[in-house]
Structure formats: structure tokens, C-alpha cells
C-alpha atoms as a PDB file:
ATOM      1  CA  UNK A   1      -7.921  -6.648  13.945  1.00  0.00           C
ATOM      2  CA  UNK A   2     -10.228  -4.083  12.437  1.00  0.00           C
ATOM      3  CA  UNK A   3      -8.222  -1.081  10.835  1.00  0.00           C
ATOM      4  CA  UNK A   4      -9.922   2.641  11.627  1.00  0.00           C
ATOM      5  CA  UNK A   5     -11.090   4.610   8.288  1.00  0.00           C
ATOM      6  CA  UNK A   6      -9.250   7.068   9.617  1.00  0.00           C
ATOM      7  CA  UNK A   7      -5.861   5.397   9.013  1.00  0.00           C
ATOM      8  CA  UNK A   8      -5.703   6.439   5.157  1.00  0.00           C
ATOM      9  CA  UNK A   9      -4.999   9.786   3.960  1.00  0.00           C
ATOM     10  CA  UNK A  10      -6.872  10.926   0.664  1.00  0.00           C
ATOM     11  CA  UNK A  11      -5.826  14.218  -0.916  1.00  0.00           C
ATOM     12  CA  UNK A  12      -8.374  14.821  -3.905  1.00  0.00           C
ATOM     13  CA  UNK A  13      -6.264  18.045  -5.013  1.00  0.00           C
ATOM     14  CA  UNK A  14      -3.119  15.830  -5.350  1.00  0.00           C
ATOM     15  CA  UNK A  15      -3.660  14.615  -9.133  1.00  0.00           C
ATOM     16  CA  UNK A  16      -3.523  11.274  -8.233  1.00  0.00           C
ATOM     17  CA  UNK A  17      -7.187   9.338  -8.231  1.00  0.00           C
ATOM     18  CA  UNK A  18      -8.629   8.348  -4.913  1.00  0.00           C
ATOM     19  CA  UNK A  19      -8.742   4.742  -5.471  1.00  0.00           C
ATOM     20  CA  UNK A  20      -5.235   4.633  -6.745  1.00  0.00           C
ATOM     21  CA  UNK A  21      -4.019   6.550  -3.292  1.00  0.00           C
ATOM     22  CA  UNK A  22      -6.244   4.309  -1.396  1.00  0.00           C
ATOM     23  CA  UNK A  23      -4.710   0.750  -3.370  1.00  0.00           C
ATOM     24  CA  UNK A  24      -1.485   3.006  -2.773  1.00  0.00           C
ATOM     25  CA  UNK A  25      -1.674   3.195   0.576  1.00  0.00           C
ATOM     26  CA  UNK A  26      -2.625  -0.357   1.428  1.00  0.00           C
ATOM     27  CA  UNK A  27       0.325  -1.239  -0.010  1.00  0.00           C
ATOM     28  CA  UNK A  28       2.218   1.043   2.013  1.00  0.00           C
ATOM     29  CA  UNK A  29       0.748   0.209   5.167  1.00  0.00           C
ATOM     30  CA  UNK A  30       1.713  -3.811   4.345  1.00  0.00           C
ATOM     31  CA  UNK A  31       5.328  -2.707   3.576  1.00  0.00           C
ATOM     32  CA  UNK A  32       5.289  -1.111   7.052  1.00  0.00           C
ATOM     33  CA  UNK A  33       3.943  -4.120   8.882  1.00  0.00           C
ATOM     34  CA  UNK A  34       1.085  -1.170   9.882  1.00  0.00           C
ATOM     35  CA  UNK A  35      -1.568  -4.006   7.906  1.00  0.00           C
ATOM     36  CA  UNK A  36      -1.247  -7.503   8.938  1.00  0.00           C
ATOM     37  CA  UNK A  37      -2.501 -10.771   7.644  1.00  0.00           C
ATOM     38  CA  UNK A  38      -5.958 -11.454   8.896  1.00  0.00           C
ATOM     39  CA  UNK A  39      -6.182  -7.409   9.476  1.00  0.00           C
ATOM     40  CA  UNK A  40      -9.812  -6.482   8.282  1.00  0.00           C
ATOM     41  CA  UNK A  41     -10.251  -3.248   6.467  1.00  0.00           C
ATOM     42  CA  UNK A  42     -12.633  -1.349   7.169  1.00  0.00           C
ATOM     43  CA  UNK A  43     -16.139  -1.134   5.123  1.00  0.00           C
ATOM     44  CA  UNK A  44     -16.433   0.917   2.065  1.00  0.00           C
ATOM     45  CA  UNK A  45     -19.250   2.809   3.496  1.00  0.00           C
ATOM     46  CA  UNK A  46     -17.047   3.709   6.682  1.00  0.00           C
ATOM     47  CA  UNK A  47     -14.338   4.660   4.527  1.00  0.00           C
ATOM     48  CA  UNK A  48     -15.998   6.692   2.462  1.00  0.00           C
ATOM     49  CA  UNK A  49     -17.771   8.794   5.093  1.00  0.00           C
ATOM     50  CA  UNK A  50     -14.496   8.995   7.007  1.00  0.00           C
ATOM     51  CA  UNK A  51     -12.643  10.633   3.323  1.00  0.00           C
ATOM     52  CA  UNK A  52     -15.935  12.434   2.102  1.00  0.00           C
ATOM     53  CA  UNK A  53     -15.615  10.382  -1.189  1.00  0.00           C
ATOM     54  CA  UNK A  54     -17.869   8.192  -3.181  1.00  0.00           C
ATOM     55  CA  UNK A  55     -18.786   4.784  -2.131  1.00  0.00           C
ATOM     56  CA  UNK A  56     -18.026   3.431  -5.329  1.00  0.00           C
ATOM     57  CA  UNK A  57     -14.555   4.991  -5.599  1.00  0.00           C
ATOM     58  CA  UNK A  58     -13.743   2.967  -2.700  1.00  0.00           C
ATOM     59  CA  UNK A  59     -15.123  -0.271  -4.000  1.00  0.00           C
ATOM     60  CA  UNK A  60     -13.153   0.172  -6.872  1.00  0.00           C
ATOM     61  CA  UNK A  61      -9.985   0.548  -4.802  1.00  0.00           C
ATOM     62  CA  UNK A  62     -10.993  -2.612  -2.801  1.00  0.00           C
ATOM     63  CA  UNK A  63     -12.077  -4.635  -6.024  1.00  0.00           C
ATOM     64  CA  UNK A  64      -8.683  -3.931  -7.586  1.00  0.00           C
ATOM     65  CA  UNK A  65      -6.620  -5.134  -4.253  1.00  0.00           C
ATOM     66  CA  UNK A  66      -8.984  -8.192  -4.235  1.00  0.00           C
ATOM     67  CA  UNK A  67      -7.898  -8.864  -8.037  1.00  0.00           C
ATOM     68  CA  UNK A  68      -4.114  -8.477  -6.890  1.00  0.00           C
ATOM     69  CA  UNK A  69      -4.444 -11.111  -4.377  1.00  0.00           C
ATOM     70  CA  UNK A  70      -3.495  -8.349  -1.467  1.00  0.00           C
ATOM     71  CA  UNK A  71      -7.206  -8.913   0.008  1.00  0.00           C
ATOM     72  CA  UNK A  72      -9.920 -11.635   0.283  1.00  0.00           C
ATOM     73  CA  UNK A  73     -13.586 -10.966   0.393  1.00  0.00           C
ATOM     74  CA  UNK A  74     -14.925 -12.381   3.596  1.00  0.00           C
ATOM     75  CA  UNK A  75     -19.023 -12.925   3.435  1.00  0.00           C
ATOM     76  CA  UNK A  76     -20.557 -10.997   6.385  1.00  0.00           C
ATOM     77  CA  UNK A  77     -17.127  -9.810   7.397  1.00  0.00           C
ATOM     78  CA  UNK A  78     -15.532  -7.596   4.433  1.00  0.00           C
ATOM     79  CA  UNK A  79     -12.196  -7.190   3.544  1.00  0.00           C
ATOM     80  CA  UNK A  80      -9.215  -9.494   5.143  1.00  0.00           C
ATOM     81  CA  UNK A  81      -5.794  -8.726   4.700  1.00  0.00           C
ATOM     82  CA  UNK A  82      -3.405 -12.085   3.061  1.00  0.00           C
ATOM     83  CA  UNK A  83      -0.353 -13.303   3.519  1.00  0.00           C
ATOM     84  CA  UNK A  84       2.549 -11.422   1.945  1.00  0.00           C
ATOM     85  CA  UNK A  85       3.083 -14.601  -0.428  1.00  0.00           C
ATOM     86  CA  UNK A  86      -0.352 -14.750  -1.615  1.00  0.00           C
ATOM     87  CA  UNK A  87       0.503 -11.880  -4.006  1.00  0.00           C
ATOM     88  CA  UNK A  88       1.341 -13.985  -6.938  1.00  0.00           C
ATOM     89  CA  UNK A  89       4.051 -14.827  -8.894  1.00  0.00           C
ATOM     90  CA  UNK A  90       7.472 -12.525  -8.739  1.00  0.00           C
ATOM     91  CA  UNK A  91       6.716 -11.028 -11.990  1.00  0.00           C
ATOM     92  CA  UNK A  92       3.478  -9.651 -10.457  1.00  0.00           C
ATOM     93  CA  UNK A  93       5.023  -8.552  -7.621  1.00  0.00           C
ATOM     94  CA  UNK A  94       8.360  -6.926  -9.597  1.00  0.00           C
ATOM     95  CA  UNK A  95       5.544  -4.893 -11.474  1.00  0.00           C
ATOM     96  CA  UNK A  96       3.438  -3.844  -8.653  1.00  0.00           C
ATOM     97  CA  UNK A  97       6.321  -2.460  -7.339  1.00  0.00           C
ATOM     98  CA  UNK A  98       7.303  -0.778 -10.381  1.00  0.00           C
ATOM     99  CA  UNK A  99       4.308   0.828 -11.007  1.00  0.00           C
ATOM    100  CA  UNK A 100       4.712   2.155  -7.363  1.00  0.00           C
ATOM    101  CA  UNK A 101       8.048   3.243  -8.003  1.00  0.00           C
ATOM    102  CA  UNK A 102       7.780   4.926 -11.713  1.00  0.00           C
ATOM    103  CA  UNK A 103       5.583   7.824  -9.814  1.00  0.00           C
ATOM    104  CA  UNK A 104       8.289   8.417  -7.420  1.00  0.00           C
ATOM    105  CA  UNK A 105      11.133   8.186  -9.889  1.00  0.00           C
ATOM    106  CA  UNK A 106       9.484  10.745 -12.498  1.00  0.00           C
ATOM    107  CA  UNK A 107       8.648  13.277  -9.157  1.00  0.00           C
ATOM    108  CA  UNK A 108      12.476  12.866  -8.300  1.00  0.00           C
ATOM    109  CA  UNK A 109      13.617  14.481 -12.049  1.00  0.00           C
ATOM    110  CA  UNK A 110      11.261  16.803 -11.738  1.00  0.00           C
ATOM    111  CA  UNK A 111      12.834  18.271  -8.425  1.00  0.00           C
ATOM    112  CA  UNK A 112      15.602  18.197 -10.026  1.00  0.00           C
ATOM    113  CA  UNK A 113      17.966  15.326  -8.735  1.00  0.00           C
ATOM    114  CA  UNK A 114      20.338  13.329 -10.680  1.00  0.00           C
ATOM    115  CA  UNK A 115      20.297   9.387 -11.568  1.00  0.00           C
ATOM    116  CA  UNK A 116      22.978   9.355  -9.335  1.00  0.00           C
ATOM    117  CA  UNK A 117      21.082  10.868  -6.501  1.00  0.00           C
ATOM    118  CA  UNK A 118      17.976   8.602  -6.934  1.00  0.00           C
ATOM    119  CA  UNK A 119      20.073   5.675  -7.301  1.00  0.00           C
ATOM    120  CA  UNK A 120      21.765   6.940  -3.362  1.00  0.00           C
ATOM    121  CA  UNK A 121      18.289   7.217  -2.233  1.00  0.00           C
ATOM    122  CA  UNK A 122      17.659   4.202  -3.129  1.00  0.00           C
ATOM    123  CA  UNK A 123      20.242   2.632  -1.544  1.00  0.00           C
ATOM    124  CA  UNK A 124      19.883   4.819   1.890  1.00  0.00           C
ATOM    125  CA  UNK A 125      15.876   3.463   1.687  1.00  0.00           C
ATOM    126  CA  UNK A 126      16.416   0.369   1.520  1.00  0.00           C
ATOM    127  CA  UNK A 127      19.331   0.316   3.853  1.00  0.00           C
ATOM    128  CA  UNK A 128      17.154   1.848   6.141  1.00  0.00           C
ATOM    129  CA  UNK A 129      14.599  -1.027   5.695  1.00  0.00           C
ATOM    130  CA  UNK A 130      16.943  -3.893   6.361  1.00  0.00           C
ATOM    131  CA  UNK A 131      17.790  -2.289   9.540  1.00  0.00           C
ATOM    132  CA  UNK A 132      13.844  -1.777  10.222  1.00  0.00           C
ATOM    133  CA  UNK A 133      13.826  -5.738   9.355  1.00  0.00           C
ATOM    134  CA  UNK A 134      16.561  -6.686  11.673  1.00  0.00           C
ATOM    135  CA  UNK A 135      15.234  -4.948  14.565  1.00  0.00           C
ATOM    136  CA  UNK A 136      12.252  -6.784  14.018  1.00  0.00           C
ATOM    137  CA  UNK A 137      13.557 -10.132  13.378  1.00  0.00           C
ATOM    138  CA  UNK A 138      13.289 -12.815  17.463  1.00  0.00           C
ATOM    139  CA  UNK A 139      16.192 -12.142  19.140  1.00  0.00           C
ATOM    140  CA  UNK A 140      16.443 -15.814  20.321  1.00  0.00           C
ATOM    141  CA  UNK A 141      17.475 -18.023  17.298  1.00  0.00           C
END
């Protein structure tokens, strides 16, 4: 399935680079079984008209997933989403997830909340995402 340009959200005023939202949101939109295996992304050009941005900001964001093992280059086609266990070893994937996580972790102090309180969050998220798995999960086995 082709995925619309219209599908990411780019905020240029947030402080955080366009590629890195854009490699950001991929990932997101995996975690949320929004992106698929096989899903094909949509061209940089598109995406870049679509977010007003430059071409090559996007190409950086795609080069960098294609480096993580999250996409393969596809001659003719563009950008095909892999397999969740194409994304390399565990280490890779504990750190990918880190460096998603450290942003959200140091925005957490700053509002103010306590270890405690992230830790609970947490807890409730990923609570919340086991459910989201179960419901998803053949109800015939």
C-alpha cells in the first residue's frame, strides 16, 4: 500500500530537525501498526511538496531509515517498509528506542514530574499497549 504525504506531521518551529521528526515519525507509525511491511512511502519529492520542506531534508530522513534497516530501496518503486525483525540486532533496537525515549524523558523533568511519575507513565503506556496487542492478537487459536 502506498502511504499519503500527508500522513506525517512536520513542525519546523518545534526545535527538533525535520528529518529527525520525519525518521521519528516512521517509527511511530510502525509501533502503531499505521506502517506495514511491504507499505511504500511515499516519494521524497511528494513529501516534500506536501511539508513545504527541502527535497534533500527528506532524503536524508529516508537515507538514515534505509541505514537502520526500517526501509529498503526498491528500483523504480521507492521506499518499502520491512519486517519488524529486519531491524537488527537487540542492541540496535534497545538504542533506537532509547534515543526515542531520552527526548521524552528530559521534556517530562522539565514539566516538572517526578522519577516516580515517569516511571507510572511508563507503566500505564505500556500497559496500555499490551492491551492494544491483545485486542489485536486472532481470536481463534
Amino acid at each position: 500500500m502506498a502511504v499519503r504525504p500527508e500522513l506525517f506531521e512536520l513542525h519546523p518551529s518545534s526545535g527538533v530537525p525535520i528529518y529527525r521528526q520525519l525518521i521519528d515519525q516512521v517509527h511511530a507509525l510502525i509501533a502503531g501498526s499505521r506502517l506495514v511491511a511491504g507499505d511504500m512511502l511515499p516519494s521524497v519529492r511528494e513529501v516534500a511538496r506536501a511539508a513545504q520542506v527541502n527535497p534533500m531534508t527528506v532524503s536524508k530522513a529516508y537515507s538514515r531509515l534505509e541505514l537502520e534497516g526500517v526501509v529498503e530501496r526498491v528500483r523504480g518503486q521507492g521506499m518499502r517498509i520491512l519486517e519488524p525483525g529486519t531491524l537488527g540486532p537487540f542492541s540496535e533496537r534497545q538504542q533506537e528506542f532509547c534515543n526515542l525515549a531520552a527526548p521524552a524523558i528530559h521534556r517530562a523533568i522539565q514539566l516538572g514530574l517526578t522519577e516516580q511519575q515517569i516511571r507510572e507513565t511508563l507503566d500505564q503506556l505500556l500497559e496500555d499497549q499490551a492491551i492494544l496487542h491483545e485486542e489485536q492478537l486472532p481470536t481463534d487459536i
